[in-house]
Structure formats: C-alpha cells, structure tokens
N, C-alpha and C. Protein backbone atom coordinates (compact mmCIF):
# COMPACT_ATOMS: atom_id res chain seq x y z
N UNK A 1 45.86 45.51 -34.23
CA UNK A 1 44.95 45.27 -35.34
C UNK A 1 43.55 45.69 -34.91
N UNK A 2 42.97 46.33 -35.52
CA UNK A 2 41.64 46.79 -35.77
C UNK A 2 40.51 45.86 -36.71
N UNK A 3 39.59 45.75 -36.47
CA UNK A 3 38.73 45.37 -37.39
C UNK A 3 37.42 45.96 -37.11
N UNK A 4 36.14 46.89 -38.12
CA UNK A 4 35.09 46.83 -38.21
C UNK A 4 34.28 46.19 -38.68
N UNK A 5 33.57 45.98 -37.34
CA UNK A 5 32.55 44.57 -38.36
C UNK A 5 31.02 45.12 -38.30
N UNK A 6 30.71 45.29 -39.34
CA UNK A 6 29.16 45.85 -39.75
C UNK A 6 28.41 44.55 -40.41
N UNK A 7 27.11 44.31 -39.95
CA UNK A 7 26.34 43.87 -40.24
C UNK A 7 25.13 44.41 -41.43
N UNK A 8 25.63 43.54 -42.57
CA UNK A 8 25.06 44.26 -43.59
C UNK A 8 24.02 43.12 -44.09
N UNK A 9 22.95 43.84 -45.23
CA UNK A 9 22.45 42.84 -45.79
C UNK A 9 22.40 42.53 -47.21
N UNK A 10 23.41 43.32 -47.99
CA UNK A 10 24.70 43.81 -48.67
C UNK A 10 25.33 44.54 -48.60
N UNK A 11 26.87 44.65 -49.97
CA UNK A 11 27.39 45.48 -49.63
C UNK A 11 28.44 44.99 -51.09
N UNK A 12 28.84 46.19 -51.55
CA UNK A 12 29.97 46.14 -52.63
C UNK A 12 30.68 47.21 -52.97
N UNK A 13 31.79 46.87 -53.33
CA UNK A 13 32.88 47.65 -53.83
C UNK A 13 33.57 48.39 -54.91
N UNK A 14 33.16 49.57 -54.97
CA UNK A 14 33.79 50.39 -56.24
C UNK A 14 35.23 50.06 -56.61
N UNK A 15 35.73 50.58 -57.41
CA UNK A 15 37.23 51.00 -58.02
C UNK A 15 36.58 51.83 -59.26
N UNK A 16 37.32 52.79 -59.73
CA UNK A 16 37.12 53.41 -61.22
C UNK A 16 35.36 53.14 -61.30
N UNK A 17 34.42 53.10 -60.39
CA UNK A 17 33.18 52.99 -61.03
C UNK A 17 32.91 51.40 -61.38
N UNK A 18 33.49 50.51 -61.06
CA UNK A 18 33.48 49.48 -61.79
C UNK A 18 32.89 48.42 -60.53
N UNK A 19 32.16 47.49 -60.44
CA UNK A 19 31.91 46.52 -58.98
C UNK A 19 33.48 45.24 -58.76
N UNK A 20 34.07 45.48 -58.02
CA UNK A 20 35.45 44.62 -57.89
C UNK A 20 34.89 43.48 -56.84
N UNK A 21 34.04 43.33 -55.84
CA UNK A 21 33.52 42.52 -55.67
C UNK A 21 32.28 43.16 -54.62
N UNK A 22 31.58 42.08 -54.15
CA UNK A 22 30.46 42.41 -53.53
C UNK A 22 29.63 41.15 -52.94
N UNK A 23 28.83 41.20 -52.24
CA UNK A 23 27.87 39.92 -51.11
C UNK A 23 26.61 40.34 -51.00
N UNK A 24 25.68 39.64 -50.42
CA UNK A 24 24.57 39.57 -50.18
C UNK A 24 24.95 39.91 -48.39
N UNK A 25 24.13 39.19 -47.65
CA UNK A 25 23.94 39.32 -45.90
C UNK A 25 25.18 38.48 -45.65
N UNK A 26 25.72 39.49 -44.88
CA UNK A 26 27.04 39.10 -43.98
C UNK A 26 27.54 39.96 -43.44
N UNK A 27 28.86 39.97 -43.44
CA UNK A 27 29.55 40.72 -42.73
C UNK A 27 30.53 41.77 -43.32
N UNK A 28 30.74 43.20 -43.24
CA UNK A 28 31.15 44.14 -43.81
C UNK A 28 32.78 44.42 -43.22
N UNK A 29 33.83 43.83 -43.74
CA UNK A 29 35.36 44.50 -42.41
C UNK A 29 35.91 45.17 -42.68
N UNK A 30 36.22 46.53 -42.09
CA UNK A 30 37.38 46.97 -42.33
C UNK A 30 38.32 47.00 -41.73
N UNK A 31 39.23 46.46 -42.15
CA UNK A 31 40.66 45.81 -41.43
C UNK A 31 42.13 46.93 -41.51
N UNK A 32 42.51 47.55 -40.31
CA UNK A 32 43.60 47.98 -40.08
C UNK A 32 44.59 47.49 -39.14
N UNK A 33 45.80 47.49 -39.82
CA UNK A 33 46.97 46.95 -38.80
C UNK A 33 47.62 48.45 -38.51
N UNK A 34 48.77 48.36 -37.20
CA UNK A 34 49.35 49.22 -36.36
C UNK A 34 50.89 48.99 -36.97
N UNK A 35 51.81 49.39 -36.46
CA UNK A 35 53.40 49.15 -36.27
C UNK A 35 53.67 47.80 -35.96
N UNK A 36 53.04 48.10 -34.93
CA UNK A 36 53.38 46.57 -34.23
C UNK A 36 52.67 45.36 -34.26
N UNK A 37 51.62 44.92 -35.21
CA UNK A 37 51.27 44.10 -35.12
C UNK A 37 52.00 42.91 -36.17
N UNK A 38 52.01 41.89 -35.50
CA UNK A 38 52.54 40.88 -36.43
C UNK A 38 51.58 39.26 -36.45
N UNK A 39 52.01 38.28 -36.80
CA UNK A 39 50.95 37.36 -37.81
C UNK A 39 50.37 36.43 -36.82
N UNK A 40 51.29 37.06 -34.84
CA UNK A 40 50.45 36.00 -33.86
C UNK A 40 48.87 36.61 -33.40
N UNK A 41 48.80 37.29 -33.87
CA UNK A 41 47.64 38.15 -33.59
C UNK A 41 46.42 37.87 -34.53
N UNK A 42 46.89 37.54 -35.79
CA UNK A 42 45.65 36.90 -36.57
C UNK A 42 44.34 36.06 -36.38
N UNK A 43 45.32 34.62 -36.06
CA UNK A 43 44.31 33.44 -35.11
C UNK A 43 43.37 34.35 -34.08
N UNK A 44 43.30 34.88 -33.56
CA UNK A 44 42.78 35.18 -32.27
C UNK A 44 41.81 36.23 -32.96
N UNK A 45 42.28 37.09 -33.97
CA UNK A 45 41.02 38.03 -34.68
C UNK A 45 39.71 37.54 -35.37
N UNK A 46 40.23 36.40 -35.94
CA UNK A 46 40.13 35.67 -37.01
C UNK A 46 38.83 34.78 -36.42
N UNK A 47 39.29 34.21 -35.18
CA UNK A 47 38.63 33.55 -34.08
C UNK A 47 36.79 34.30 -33.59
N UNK A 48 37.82 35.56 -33.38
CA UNK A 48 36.59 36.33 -32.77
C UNK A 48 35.53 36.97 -34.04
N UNK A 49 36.30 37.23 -34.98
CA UNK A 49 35.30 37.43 -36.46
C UNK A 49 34.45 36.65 -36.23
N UNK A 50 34.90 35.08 -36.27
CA UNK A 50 33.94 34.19 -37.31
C UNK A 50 33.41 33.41 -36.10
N UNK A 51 33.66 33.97 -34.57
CA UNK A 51 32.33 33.47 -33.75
C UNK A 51 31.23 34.83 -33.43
N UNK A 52 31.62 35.61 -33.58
CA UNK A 52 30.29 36.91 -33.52
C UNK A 52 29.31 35.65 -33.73
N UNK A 53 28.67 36.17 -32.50
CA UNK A 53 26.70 36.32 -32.99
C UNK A 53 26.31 37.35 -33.04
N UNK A 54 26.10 38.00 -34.05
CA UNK A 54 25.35 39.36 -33.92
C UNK A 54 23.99 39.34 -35.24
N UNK A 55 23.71 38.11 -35.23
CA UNK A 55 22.94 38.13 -35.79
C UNK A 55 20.89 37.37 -35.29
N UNK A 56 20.21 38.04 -35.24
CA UNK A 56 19.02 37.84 -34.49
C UNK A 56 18.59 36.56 -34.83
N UNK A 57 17.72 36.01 -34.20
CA UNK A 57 17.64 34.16 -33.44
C UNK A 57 16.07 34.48 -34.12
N UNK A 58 15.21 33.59 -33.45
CA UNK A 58 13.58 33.84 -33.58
C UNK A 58 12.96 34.35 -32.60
N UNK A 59 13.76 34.84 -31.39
CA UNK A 59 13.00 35.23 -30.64
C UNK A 59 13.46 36.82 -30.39
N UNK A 60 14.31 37.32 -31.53
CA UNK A 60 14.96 38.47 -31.76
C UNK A 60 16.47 39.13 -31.04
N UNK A 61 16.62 38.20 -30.43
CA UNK A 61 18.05 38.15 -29.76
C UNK A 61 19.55 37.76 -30.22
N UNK A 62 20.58 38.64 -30.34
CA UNK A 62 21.63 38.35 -30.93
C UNK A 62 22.31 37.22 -30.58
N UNK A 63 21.72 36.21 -31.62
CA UNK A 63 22.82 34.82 -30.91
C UNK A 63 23.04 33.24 -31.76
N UNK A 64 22.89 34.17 -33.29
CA UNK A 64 23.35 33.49 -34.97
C UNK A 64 24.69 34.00 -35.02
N UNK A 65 25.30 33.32 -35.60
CA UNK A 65 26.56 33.54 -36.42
C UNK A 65 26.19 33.76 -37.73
N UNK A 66 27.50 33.80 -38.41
CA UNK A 66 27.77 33.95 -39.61
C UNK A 66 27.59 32.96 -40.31
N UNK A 67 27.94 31.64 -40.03
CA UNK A 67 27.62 30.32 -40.61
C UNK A 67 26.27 29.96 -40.18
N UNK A 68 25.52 30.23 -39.11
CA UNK A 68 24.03 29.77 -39.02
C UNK A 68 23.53 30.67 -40.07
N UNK A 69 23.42 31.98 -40.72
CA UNK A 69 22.88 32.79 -41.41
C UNK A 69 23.46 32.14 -42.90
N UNK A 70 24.25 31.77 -42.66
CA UNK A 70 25.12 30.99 -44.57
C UNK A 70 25.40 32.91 -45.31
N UNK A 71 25.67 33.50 -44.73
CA UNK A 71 26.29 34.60 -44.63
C UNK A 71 27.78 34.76 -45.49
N UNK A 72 28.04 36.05 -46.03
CA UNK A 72 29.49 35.98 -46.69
C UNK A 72 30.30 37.22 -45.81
N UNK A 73 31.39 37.49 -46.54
CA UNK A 73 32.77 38.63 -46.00
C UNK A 73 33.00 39.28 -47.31
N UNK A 74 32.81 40.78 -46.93
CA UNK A 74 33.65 41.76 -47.90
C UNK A 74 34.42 42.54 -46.67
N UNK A 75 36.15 41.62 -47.00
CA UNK A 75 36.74 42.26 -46.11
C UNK A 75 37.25 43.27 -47.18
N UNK A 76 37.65 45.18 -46.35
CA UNK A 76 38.44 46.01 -46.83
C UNK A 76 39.28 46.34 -45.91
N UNK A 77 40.71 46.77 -47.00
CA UNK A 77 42.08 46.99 -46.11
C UNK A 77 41.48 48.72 -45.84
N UNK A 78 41.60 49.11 -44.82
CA UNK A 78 41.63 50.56 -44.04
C UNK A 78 42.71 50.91 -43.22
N UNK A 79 43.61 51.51 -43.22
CA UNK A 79 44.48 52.01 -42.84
C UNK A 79 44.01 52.84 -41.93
N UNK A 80 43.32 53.81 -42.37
CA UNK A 80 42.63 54.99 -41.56
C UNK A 80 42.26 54.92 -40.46
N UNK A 81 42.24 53.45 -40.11
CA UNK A 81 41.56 53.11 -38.76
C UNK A 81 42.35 53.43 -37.62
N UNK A 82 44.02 53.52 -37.93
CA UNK A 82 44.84 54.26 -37.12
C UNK A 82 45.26 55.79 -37.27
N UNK A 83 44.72 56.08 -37.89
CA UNK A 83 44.39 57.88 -37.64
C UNK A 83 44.34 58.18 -36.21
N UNK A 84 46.04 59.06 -35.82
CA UNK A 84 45.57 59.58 -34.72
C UNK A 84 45.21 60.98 -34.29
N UNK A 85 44.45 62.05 -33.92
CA UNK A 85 43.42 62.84 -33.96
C UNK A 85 44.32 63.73 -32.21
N UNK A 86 45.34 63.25 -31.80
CA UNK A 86 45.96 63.77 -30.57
C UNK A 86 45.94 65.02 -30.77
N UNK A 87 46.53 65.83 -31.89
CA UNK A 87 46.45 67.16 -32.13
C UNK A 87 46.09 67.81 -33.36
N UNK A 88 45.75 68.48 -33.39
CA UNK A 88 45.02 69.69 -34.46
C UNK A 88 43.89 68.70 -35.31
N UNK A 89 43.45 69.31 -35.68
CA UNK A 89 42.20 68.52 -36.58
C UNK A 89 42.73 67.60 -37.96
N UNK A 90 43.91 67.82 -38.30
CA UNK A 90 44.28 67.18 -39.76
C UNK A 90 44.85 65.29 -39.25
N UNK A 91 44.06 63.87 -39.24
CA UNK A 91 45.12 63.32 -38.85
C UNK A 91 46.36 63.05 -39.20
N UNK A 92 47.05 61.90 -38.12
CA UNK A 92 48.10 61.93 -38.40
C UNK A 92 47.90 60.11 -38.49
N UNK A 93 48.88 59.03 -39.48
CA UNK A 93 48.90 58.12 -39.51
C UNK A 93 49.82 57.57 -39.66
N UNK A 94 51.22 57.86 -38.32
CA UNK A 94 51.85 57.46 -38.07
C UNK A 94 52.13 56.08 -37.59
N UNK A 95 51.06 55.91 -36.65
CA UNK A 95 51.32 54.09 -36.13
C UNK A 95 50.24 53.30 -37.65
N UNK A 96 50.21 53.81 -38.33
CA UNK A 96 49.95 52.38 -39.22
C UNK A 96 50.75 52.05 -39.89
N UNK A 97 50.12 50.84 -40.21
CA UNK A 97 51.76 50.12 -40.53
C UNK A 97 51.85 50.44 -41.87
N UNK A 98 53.04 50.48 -42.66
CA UNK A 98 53.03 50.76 -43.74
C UNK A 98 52.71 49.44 -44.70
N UNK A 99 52.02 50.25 -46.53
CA UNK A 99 51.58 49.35 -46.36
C UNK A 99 52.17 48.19 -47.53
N UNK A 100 53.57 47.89 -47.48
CA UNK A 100 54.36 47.23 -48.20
C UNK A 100 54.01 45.64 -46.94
N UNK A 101 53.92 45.99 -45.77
CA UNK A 101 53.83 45.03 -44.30
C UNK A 101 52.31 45.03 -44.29
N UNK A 102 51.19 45.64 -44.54
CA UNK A 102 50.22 45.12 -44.09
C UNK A 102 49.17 45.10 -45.10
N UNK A 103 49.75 45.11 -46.33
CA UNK A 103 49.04 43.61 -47.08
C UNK A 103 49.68 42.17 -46.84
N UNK A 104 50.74 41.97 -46.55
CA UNK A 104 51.30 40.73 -46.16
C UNK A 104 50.27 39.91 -44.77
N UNK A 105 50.41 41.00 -43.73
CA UNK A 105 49.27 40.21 -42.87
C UNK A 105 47.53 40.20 -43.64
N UNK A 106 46.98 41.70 -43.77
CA UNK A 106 45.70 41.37 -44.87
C UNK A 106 45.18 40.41 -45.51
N UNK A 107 46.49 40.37 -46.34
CA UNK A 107 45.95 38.63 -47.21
C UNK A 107 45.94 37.30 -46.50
N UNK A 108 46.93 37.40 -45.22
CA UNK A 108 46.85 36.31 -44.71
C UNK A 108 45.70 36.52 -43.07
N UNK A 109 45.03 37.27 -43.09
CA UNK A 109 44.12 37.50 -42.46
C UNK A 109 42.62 36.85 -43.03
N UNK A 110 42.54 37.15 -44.41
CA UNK A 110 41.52 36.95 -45.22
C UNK A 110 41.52 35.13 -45.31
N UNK A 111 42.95 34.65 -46.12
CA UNK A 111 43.21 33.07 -46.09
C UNK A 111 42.55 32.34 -44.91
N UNK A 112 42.96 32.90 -43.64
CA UNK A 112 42.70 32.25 -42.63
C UNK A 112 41.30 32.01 -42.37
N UNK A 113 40.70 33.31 -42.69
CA UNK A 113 39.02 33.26 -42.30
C UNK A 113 38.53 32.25 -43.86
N UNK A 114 38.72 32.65 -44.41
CA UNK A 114 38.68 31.36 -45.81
C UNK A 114 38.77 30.00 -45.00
N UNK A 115 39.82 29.71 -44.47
CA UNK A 115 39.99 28.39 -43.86
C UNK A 115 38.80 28.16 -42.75
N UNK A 116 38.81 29.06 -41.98
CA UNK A 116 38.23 28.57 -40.86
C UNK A 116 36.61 28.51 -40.95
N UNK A 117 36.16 29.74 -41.84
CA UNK A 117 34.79 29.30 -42.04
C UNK A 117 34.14 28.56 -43.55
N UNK A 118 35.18 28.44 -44.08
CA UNK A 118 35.29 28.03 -45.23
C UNK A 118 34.12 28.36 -46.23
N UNK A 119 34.21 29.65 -46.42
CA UNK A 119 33.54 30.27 -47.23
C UNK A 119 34.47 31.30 -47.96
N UNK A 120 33.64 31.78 -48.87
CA UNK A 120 34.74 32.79 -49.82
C UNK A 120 34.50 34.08 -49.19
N UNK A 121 35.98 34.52 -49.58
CA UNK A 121 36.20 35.90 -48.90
C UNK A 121 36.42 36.58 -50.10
N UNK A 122 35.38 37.57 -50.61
CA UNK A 122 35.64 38.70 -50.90
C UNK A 122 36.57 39.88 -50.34
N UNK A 123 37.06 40.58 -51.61
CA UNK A 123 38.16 41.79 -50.93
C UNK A 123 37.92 42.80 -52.28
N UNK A 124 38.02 44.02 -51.28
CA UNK A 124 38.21 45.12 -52.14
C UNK A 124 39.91 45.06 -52.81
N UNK A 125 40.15 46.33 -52.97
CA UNK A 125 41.57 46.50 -53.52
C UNK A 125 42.52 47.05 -52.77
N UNK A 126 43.54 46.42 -52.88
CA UNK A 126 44.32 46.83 -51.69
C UNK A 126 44.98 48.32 -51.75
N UNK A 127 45.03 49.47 -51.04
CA UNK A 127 45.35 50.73 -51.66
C UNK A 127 45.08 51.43 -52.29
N UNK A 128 43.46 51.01 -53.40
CA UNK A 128 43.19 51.84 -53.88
C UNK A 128 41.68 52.75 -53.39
N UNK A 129 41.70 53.56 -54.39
CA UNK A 129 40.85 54.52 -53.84
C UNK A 129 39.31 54.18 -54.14
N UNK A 130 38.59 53.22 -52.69
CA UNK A 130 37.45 52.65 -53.24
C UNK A 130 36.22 53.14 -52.81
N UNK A 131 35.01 52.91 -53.26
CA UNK A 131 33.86 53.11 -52.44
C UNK A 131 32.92 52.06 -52.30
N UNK A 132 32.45 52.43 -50.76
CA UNK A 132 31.54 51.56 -50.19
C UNK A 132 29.98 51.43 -50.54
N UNK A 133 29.41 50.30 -51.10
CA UNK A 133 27.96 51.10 -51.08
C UNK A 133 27.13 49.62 -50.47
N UNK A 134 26.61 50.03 -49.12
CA UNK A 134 25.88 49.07 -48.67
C UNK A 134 24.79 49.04 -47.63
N UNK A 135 24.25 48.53 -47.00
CA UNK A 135 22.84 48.72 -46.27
C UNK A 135 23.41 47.85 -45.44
N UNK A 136 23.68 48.60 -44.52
CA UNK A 136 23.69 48.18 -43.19
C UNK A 136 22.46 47.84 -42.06
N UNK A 137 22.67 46.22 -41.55
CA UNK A 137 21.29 45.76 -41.18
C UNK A 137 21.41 45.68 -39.60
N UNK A 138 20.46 47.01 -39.01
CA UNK A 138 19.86 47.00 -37.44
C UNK A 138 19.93 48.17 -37.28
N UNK A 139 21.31 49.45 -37.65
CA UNK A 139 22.73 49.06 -37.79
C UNK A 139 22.86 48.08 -36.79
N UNK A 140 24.04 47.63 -37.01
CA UNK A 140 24.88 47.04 -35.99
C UNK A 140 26.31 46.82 -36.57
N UNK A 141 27.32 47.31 -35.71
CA UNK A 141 28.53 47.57 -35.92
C UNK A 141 29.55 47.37 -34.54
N UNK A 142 29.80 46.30 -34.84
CA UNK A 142 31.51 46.02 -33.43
C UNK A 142 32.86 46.55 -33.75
N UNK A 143 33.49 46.84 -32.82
CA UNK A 143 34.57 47.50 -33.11
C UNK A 143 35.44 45.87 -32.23
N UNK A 144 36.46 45.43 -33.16
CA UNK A 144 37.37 44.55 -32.48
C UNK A 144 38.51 45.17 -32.39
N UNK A 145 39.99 45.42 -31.20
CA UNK A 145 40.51 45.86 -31.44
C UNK A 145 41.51 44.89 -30.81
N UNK A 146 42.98 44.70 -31.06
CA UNK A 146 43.74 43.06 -30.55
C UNK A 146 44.05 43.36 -29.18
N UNK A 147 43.96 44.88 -29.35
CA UNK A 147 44.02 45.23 -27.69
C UNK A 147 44.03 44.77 -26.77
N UNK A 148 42.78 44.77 -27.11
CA UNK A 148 41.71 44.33 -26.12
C UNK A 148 41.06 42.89 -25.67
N UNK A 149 41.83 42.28 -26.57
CA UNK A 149 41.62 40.49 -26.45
C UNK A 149 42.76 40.09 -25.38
C-alpha cells in the first residue's frame, strides 16, 4: 500500500465538472494498493496518517498534527501509484490490485481513519476520471509506503 500525503490548505474534487467533495487545510491522499496487500496492513497506515506532524508549531518546526490543526482528509483512490516504469516509457500496472479488491480495502481504509481521528473523510470517486484542484501548503508531501513500516 502506498499513500501520498500532501499538505494542503485546500483541495477538491472534480467528476463531469461538477465539485464531488472538497476541504479546507488538511491533508490531501492518494491511496494505492498492490497484489498483495490485504486488510492487516491498514491499522498500521492508518496509524501513521493520522500521527504525521507535518504541520508547523510557533516556532516554525514540523511538529502539529492533523487534529492539533482541526484539519480534514480528501482521500483519492490512485491506482497509478503502482505504475511500473522497468521498461520502455509506456507504464505498466500490473502489480495493482485490481480494482473489484481495492475498493474493498479503500473504503475500509477511509472508515478506519473516520474512527480513529474521528473526523469526516471526504472521498473522491472511486474509478472515475477525476481532477485535482488544490494549493498545496510549504509544498510538503510524504510518500508512505507499507514497505517500509
């Protein structure tokens, strides 16, 4: 599992031209699962989402959360995030999971962070063809990957 986490100070979501949802200052995700990931891997993403500090203190140092800021989530499903690039320039997105299996974890990715920081989770659409439009604040952008936990 993949997740990008951008620090925005909004951010919302197209479909057909239309706003499907959108936030003020928080956190921006785009969430991709692999083949192999399955639903023990959540807790532990989920965990590391919603303790980030990456947000500046008073003395300008990253070390607010998401709940000290009263901050929201526009999580989006991205697949793309497993694009693999091994050969020729066109990718290939073989290890992602398909995605009949990873809206099943998605939604229960989103529930969980609902639970744990108990705030509302915005979501784009699952599969469809959306656009991003948001202001990203510092930038600042983490790459989580389950890898690596």
């Amino acid at each position: 599992m993949r997740v990008i986490v951008q620090r925005v100070l909004n951010a919302k979501c197209l479909v057909d031209g239309q706003v499907v949802s959108q936030i003020g200052q928080g956190f921006l995700l785009l969430v991709g699962f692999c083949k192999s990931d399955t639903t023990e891997i959540l807790p532990k993403m989920v965990k590391k989402v919603a303790g980030l500090r990456i947000f500046e203190d008073e003395n300008h140092k990253l070390n607010k959360s998401l709940t000290d800021v009263k901050g929201n989530i526009l999580s989006i499903s991205q697949f793309t995030l497993y694009a693999s690039m091994k050969s020729g320039n066109r990718p290939s997105f073989t290890e992602a999971m398909p995605g009949d299996k990873a809206i099943l974890l998605f939604n229960e990715f989103n529930s969980l962070l609902h639970d744990t920081l108990n705030i509302s989770i915005q979501e784009g659409v699952f599969g469809a063809d959306m656009k991003l439009d948001f202001i990203n604040d510092g930038p600042c952008t983490i790459i989580l990957d389950s890898n690596e936990l």
